[in-house]
N, C-alpha and C. Protein backbone atom coordinates (compact mmCIF):
# COMPACT_ATOMS: atom_id res chain seq x y z
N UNK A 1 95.37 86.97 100.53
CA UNK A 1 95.32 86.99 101.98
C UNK A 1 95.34 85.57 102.52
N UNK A 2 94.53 84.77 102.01
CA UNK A 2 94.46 83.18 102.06
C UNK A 2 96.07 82.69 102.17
N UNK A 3 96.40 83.03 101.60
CA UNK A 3 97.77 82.14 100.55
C UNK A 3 99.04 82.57 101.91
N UNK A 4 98.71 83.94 102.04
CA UNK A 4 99.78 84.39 103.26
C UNK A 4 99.55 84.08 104.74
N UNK A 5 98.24 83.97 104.60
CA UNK A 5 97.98 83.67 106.17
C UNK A 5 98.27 81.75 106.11
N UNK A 6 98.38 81.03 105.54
CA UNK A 6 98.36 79.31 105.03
C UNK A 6 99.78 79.13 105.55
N UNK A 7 100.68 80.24 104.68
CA UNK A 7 102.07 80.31 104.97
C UNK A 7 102.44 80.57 106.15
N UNK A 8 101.91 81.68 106.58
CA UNK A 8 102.36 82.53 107.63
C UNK A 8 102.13 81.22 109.14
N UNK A 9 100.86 80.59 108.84
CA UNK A 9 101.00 79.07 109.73
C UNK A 9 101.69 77.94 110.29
N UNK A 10 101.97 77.54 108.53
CA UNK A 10 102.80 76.96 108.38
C UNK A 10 104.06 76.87 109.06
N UNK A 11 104.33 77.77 108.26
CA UNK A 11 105.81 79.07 108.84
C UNK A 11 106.17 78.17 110.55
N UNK A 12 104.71 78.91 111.40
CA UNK A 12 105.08 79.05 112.43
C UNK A 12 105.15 77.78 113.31
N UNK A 13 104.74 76.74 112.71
CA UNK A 13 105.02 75.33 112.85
C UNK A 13 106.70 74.94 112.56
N UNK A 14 106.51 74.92 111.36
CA UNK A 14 107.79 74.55 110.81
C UNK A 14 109.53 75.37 110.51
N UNK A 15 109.12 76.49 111.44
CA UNK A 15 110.63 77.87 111.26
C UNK A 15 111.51 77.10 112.26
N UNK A 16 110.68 76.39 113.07
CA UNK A 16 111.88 76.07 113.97
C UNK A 16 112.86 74.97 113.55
N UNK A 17 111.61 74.18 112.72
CA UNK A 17 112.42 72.59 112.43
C UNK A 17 113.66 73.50 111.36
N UNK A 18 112.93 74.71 110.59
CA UNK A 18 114.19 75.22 109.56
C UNK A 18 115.35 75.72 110.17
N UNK A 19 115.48 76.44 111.13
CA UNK A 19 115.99 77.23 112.02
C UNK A 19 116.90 76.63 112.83
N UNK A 20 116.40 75.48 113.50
CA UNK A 20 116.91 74.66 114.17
C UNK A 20 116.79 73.08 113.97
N UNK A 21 117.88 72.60 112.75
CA UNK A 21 116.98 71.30 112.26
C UNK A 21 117.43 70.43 112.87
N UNK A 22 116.63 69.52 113.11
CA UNK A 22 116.50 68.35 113.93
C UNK A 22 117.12 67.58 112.93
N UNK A 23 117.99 66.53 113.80
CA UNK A 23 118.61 65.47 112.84
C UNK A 23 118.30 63.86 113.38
N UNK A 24 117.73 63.41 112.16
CA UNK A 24 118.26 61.35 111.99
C UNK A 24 119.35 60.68 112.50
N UNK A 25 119.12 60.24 113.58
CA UNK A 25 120.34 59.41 113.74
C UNK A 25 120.52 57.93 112.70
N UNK A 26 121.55 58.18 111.97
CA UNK A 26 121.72 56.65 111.45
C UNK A 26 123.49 56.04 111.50
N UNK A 27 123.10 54.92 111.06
CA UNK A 27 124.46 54.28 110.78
C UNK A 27 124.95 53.40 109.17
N UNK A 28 125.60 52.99 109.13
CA UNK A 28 126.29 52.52 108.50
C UNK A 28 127.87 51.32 108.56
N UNK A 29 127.85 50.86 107.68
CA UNK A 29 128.93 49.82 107.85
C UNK A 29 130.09 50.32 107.36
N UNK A 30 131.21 50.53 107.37
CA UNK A 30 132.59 50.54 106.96
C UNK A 30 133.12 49.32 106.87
N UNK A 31 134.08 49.18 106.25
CA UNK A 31 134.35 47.40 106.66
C UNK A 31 133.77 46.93 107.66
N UNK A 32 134.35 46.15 109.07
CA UNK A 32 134.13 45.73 109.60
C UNK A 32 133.31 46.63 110.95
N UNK A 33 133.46 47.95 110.97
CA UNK A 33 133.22 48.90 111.65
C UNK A 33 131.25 49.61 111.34
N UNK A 34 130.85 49.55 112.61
CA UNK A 34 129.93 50.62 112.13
C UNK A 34 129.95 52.19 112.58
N UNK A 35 129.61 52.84 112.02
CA UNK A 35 129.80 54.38 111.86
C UNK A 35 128.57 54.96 111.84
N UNK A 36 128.35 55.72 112.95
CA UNK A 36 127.19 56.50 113.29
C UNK A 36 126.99 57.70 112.73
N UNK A 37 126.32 58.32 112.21
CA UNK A 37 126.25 59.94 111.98
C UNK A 37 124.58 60.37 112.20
N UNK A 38 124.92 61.35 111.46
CA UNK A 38 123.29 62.34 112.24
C UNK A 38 123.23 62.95 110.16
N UNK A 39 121.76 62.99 110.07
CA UNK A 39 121.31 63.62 108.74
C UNK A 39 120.25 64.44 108.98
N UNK A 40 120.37 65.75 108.40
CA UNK A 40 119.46 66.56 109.11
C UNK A 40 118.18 66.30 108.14
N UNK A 41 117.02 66.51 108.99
CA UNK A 41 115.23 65.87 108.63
C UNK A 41 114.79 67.31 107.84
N UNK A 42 113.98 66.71 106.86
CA UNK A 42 113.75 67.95 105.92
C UNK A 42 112.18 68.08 106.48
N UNK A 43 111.92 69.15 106.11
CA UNK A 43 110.23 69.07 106.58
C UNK A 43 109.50 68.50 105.43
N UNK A 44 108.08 67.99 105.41
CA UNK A 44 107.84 67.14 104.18
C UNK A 44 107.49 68.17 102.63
N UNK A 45 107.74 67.39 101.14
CA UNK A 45 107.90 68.65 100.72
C UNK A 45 106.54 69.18 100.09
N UNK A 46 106.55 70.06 99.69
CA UNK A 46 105.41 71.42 99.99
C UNK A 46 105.06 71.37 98.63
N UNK A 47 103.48 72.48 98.32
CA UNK A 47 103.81 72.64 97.10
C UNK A 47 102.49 73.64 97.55
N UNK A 48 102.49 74.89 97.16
CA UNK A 48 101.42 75.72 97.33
C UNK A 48 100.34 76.16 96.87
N UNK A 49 99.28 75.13 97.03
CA UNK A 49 98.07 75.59 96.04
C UNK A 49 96.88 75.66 96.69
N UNK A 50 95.89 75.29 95.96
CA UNK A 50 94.44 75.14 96.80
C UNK A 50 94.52 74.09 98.38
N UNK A 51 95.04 72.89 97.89
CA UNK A 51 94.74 71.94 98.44
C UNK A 51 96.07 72.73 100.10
N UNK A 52 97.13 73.14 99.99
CA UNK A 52 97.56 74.09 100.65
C UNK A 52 96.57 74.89 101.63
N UNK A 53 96.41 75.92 100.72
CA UNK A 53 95.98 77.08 101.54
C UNK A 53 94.54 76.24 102.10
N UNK A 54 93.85 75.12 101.34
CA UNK A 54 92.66 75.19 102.19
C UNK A 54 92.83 74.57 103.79
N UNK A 55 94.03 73.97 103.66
CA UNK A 55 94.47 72.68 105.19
C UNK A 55 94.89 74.01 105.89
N UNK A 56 95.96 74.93 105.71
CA UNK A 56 96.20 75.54 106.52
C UNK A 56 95.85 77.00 106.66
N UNK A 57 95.56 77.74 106.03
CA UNK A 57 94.92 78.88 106.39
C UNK A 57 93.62 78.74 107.38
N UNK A 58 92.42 77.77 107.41
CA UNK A 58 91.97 77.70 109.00
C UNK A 58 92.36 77.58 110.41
N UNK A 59 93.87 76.79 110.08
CA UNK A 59 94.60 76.90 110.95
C UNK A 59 95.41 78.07 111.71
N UNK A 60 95.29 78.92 110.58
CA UNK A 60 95.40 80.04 111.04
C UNK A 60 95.25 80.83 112.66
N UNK A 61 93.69 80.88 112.62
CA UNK A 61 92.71 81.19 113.79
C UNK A 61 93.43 80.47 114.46
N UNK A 62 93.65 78.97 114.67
CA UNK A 62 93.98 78.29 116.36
C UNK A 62 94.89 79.10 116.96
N UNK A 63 96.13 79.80 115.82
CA UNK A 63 97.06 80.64 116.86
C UNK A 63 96.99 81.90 116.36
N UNK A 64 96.43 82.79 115.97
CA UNK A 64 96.37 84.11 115.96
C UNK A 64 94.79 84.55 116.25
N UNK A 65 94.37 86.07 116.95
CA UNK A 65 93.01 86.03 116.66
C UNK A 65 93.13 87.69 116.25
N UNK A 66 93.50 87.74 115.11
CA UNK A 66 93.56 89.16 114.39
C UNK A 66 92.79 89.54 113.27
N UNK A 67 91.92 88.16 112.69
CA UNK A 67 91.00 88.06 111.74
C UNK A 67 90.09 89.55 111.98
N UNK A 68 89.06 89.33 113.04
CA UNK A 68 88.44 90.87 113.13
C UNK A 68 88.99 92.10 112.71
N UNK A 69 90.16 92.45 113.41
CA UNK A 69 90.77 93.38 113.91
C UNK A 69 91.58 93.76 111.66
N UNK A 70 92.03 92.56 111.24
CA UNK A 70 92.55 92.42 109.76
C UNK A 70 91.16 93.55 108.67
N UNK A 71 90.31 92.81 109.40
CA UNK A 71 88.85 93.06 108.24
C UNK A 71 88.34 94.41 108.77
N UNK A 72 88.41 94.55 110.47
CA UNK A 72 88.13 96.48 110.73
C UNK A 72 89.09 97.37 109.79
N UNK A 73 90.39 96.69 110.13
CA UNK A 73 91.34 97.74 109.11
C UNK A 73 91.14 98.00 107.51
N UNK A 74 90.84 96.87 107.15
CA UNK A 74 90.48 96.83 105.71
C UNK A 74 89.58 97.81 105.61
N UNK A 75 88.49 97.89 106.21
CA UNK A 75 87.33 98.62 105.88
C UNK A 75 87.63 99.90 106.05
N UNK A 76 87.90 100.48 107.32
CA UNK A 76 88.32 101.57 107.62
C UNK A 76 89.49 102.59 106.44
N UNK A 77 90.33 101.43 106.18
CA UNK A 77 91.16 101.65 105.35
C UNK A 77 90.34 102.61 103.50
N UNK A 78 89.41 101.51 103.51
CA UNK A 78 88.94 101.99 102.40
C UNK A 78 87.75 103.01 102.32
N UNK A 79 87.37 103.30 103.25
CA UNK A 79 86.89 104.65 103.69
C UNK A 79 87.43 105.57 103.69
N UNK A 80 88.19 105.49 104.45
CA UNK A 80 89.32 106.96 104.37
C UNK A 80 90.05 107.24 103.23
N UNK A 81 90.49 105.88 102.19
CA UNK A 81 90.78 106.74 101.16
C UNK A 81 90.00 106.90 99.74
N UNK A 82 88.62 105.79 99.84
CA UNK A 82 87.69 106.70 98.99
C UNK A 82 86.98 108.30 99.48
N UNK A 83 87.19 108.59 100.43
CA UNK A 83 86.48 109.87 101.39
C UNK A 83 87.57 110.91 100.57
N UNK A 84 88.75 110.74 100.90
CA UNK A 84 89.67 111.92 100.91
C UNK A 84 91.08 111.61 100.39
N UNK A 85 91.46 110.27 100.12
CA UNK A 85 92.81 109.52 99.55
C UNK A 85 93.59 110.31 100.64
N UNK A 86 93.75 109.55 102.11
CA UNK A 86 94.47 109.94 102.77
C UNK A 86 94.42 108.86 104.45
N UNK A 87 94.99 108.86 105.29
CA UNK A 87 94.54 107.21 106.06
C UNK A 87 95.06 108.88 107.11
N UNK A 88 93.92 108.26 108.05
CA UNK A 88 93.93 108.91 109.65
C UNK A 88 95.35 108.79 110.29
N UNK A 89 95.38 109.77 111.35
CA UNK A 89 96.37 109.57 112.09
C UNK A 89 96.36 108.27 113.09
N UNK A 90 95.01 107.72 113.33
CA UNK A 90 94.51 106.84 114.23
C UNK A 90 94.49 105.28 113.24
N UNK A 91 94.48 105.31 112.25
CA UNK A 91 94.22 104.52 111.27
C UNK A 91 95.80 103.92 110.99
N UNK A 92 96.26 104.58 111.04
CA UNK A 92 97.92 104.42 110.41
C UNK A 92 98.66 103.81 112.04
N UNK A 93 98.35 104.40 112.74
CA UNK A 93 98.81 103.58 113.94
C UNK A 93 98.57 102.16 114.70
N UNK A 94 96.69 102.24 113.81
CA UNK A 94 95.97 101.11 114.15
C UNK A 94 96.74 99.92 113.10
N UNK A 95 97.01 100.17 111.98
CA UNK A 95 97.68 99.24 111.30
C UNK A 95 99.27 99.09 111.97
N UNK A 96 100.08 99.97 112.21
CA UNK A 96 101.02 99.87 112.94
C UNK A 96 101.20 98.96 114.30
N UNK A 97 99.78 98.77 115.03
CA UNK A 97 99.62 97.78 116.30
C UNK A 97 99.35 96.88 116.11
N UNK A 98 98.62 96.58 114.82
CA UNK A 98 98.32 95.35 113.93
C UNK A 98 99.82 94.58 113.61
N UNK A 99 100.35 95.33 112.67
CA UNK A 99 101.54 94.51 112.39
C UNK A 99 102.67 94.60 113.62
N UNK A 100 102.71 94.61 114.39
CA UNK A 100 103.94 94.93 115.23
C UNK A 100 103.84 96.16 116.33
N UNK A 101 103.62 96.40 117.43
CA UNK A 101 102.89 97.01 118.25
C UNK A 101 104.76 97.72 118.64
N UNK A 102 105.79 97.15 118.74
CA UNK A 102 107.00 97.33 118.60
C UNK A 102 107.31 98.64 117.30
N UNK A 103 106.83 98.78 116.52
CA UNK A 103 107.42 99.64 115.46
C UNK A 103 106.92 100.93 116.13
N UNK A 104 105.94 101.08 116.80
CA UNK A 104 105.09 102.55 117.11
C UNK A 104 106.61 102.64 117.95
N UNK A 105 107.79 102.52 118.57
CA UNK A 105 108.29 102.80 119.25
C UNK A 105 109.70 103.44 118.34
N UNK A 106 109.49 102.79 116.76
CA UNK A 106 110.75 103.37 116.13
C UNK A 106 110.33 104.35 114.74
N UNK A 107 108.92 104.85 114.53
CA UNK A 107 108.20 105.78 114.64
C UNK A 107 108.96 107.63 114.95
N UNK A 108 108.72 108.44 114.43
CA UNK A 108 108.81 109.75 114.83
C UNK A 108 107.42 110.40 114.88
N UNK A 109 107.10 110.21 115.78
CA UNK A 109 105.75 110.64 116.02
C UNK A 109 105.56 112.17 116.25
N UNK A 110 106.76 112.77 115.86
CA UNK A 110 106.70 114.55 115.72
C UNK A 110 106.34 115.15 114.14
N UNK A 111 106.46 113.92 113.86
CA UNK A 111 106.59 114.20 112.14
C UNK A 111 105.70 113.58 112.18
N UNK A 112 104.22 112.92 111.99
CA UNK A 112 103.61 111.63 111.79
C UNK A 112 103.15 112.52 110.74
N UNK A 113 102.30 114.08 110.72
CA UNK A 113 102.05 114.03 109.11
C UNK A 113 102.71 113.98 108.16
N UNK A 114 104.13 113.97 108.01
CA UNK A 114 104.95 113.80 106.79
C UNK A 114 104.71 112.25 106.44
N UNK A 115 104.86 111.19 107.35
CA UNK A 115 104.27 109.82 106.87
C UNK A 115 102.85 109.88 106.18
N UNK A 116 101.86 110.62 106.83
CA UNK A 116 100.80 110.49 106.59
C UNK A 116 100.66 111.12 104.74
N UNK A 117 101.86 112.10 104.58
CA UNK A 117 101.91 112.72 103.70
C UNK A 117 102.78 111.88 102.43
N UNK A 118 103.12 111.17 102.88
CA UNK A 118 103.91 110.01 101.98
C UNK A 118 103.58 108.80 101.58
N UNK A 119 102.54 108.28 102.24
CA UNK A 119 101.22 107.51 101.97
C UNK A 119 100.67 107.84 101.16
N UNK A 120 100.02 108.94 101.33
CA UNK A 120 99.40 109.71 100.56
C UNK A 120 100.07 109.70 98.68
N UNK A 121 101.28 110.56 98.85
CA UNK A 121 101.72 110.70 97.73
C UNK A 121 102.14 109.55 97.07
N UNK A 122 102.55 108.40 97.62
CA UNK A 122 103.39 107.26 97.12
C UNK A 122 102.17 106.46 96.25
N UNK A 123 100.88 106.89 96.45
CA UNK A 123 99.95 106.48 95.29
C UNK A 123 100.49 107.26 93.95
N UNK A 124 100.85 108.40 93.67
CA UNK A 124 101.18 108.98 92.53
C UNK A 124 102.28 108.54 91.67
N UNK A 125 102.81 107.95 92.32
CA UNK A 125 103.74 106.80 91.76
C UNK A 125 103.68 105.25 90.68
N UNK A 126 104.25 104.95 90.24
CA UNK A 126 104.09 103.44 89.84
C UNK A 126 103.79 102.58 90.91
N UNK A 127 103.27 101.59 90.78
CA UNK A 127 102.57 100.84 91.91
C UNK A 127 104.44 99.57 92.32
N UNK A 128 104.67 99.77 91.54
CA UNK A 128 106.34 98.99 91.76
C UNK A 128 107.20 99.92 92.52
N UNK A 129 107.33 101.30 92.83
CA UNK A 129 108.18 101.78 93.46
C UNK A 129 107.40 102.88 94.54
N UNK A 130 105.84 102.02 94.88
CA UNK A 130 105.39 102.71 95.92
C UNK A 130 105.81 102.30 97.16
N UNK A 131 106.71 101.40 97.43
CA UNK A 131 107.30 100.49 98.55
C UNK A 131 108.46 101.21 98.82
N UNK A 132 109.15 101.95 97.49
CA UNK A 132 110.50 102.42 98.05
C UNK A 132 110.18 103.85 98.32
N UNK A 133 109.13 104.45 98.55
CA UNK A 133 108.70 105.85 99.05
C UNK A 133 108.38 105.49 100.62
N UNK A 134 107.68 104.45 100.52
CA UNK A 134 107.81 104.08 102.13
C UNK A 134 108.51 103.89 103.32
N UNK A 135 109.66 102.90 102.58
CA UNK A 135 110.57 102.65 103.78
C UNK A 135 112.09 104.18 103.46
N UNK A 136 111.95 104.97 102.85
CA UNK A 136 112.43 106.35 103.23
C UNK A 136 112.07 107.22 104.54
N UNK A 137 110.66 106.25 105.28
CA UNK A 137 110.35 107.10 106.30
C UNK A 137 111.40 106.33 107.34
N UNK A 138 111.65 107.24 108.44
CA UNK A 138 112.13 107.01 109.83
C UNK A 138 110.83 105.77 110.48
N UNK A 139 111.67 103.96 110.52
CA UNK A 139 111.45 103.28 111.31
C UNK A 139 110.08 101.88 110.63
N UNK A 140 109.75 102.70 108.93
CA UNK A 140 109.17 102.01 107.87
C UNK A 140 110.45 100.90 107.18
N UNK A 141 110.22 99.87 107.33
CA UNK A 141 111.10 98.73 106.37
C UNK A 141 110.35 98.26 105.74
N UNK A 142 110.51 97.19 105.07
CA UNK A 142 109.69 96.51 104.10
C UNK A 142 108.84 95.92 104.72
N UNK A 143 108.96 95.13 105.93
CA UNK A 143 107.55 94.33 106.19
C UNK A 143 106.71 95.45 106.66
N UNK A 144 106.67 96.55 107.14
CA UNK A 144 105.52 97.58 108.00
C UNK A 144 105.32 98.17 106.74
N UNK A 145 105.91 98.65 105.76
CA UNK A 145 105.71 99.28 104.52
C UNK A 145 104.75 98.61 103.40
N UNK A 146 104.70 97.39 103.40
CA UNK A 146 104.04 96.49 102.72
C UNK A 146 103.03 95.75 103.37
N UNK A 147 102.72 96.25 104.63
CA UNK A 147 101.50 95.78 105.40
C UNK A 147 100.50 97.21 105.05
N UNK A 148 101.15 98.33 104.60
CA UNK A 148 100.64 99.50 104.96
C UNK A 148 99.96 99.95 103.20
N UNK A 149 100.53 99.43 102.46
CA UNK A 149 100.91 99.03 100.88
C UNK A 149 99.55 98.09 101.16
N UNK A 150 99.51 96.76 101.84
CA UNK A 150 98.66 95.65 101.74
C UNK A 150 96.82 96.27 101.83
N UNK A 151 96.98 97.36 103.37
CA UNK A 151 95.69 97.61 103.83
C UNK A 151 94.79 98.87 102.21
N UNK A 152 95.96 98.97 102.24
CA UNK A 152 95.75 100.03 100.96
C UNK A 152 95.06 99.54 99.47
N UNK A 153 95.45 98.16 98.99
CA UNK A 153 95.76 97.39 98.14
C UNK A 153 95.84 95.91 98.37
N UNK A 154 94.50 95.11 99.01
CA UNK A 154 95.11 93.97 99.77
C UNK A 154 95.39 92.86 98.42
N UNK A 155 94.52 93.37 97.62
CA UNK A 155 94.72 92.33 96.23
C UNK A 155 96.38 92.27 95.62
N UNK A 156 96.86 93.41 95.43
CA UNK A 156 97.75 93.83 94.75
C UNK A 156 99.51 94.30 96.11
N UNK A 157 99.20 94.15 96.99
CA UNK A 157 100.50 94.13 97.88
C UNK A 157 100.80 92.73 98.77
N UNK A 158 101.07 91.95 98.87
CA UNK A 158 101.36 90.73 100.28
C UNK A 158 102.51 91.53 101.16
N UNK A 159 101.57 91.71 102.15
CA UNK A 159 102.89 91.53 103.31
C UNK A 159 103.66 90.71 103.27
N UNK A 160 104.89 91.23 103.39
CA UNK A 160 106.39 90.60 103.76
C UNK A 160 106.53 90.20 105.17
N UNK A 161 106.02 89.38 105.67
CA UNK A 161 106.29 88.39 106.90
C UNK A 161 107.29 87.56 107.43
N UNK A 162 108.28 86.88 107.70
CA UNK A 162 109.19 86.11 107.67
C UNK A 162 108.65 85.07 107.70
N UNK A 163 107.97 84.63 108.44
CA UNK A 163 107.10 83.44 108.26
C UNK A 163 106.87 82.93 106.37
N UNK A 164 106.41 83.70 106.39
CA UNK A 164 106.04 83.47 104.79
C UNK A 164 107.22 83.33 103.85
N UNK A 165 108.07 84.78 103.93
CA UNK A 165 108.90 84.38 103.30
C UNK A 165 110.05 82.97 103.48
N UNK A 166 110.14 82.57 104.68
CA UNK A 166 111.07 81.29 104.85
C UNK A 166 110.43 79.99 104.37
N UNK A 167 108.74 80.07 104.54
CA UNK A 167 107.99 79.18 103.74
C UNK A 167 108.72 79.24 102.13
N UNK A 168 107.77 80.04 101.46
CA UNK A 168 108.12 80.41 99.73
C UNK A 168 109.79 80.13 99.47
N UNK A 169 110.78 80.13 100.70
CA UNK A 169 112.01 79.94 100.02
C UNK A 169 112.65 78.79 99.98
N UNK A 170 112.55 78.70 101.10
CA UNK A 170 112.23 77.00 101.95
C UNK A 170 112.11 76.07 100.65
N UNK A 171 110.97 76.07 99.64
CA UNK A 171 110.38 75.32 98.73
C UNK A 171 110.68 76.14 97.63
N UNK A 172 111.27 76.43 97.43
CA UNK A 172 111.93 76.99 96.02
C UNK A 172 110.87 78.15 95.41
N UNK A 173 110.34 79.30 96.09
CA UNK A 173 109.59 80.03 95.76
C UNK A 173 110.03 81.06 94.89
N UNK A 174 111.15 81.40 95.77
CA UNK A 174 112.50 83.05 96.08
C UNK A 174 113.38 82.32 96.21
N UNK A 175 114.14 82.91 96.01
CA UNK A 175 115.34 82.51 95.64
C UNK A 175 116.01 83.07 97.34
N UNK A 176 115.47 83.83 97.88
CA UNK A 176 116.30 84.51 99.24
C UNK A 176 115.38 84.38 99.95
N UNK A 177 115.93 84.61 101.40
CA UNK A 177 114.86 85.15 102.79
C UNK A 177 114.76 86.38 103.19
N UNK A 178 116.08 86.97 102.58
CA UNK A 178 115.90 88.39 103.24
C UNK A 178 114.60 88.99 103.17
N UNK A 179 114.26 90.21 103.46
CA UNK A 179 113.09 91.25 103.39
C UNK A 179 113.52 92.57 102.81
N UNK A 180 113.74 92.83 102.29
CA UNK A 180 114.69 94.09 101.81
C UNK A 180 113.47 94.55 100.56
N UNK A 181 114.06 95.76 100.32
CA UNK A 181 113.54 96.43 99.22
C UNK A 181 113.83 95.29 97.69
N UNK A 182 114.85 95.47 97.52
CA UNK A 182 115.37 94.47 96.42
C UNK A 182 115.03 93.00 96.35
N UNK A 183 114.09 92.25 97.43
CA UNK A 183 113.53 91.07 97.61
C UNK A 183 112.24 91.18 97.63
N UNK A 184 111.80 92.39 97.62
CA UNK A 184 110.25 92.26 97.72
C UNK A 184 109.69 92.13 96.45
N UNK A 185 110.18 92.68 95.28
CA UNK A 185 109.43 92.24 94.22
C UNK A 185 109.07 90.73 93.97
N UNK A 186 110.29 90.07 93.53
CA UNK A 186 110.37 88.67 93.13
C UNK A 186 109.03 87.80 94.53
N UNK A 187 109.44 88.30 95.73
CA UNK A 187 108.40 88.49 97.07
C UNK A 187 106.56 88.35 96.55
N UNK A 188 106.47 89.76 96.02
CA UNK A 188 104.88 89.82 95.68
C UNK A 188 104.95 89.21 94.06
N UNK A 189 105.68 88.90 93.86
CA UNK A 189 105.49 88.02 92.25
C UNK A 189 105.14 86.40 92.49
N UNK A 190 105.92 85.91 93.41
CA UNK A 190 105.97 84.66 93.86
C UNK A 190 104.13 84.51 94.55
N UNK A 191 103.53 85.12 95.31
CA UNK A 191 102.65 85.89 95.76
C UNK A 191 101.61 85.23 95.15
N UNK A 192 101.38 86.69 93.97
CA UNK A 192 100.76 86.72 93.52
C UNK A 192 100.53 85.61 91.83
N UNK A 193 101.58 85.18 91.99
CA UNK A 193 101.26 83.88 90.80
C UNK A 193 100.46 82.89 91.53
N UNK A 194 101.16 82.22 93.15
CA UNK A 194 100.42 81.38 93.31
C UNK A 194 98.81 81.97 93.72
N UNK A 195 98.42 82.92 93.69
CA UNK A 195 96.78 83.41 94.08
C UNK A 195 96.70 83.65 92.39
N UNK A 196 96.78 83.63 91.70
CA UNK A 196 96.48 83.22 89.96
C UNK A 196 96.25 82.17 90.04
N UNK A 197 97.08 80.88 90.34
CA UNK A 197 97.14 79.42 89.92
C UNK A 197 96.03 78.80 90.95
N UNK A 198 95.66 79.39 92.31
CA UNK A 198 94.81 78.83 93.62
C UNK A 198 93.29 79.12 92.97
């Protein structure tokens, strides 16, 4: 959680310089001529560990205040499925407003117990292809699927964030940025080595 929220900071500092990179003006001599150009500025380079996550994950808090609201879900989360291995109808939405208050809108909320019912079952599964039972639902992709995976499992799932992921790739984490099913492994591997090595 440390390691993603450090990133997820980061991220939101530095997506733009990636996104939109700012360039060096310099010059140079040609023979007698000088010649101007522009070199684009790298951000400084990274390396993700303790000394990492401890500078920026407090930083966290200055721009988000979801800490509470992260740790109600957690709990709640693990109530409901030591009680009955099954997450509320209120619970599943509450994580849904958590990650993206936008997804409740691409949602089928006529069906919500078949999600609720696929949650459910996608534990009976290998813990590697409980992600691709998820985003089979109407309006679940990988980042809402793996936040939902995360509250479930916070040790063992990282949300897929963009933030994060453009961090980890940015610095040679992943090899990609996408978010896809087929990127999320290498995703929670990258992850979860550096919370081994931290």
């Amino acid at each position: 959680k440390e390691m993603t929220r450090a990133s997820n900071c980061y991220g939101s500092i530095y997506t733009p310089l990636f996104n939109n990179v700012k360039r060096e003006k310099h010059s140079c001599y040609v023979g007698e001529n000088t010649v101007a150009f522009e070199r684009p500025m790298e951000p400084p380079r990274l390396t993700i560990d303790n000394r990492f996550i401890a500078e920026w994950h407090p930083r966290y808090d200055l721009t988000e205040n979801d800490q509470s609201e992260y740790e109600r879900l957690i709990s709640a989360v693990r109530k409901e499925m030591d009680a009955n291995r099954r997450l509320s109808e209120r619970t599943l939405t509450d994580i849904l407003n958590w990650k993206s208050a936008r997804v409740k809108g691409k949602i089928d909320w006529t069906k919500v117990y078949d999600y609720l019912n696929a949650i459910t079952s996608c534990l009976a599964v290998e813990k590697q292809d409980r992600l691709e039972v998820l985003i089979q639902l109407q309006g679940i992709g990988v980042p809402v699927g793996s936040t939902i995976l995360h509250f479930m499992s916070p040790s063992e799932f990282p949300i897929m964030d963009v933030r994060t992921v453009e961090v980890l790739h940015k610095y040679g984490y992943i090899s990609h940025n996408s978010r896809d099913l087929k990127r999320y492994r290498p995703f929670r591997d990258a992850i979860l080595s550096i919370q081994r090595k931290s």
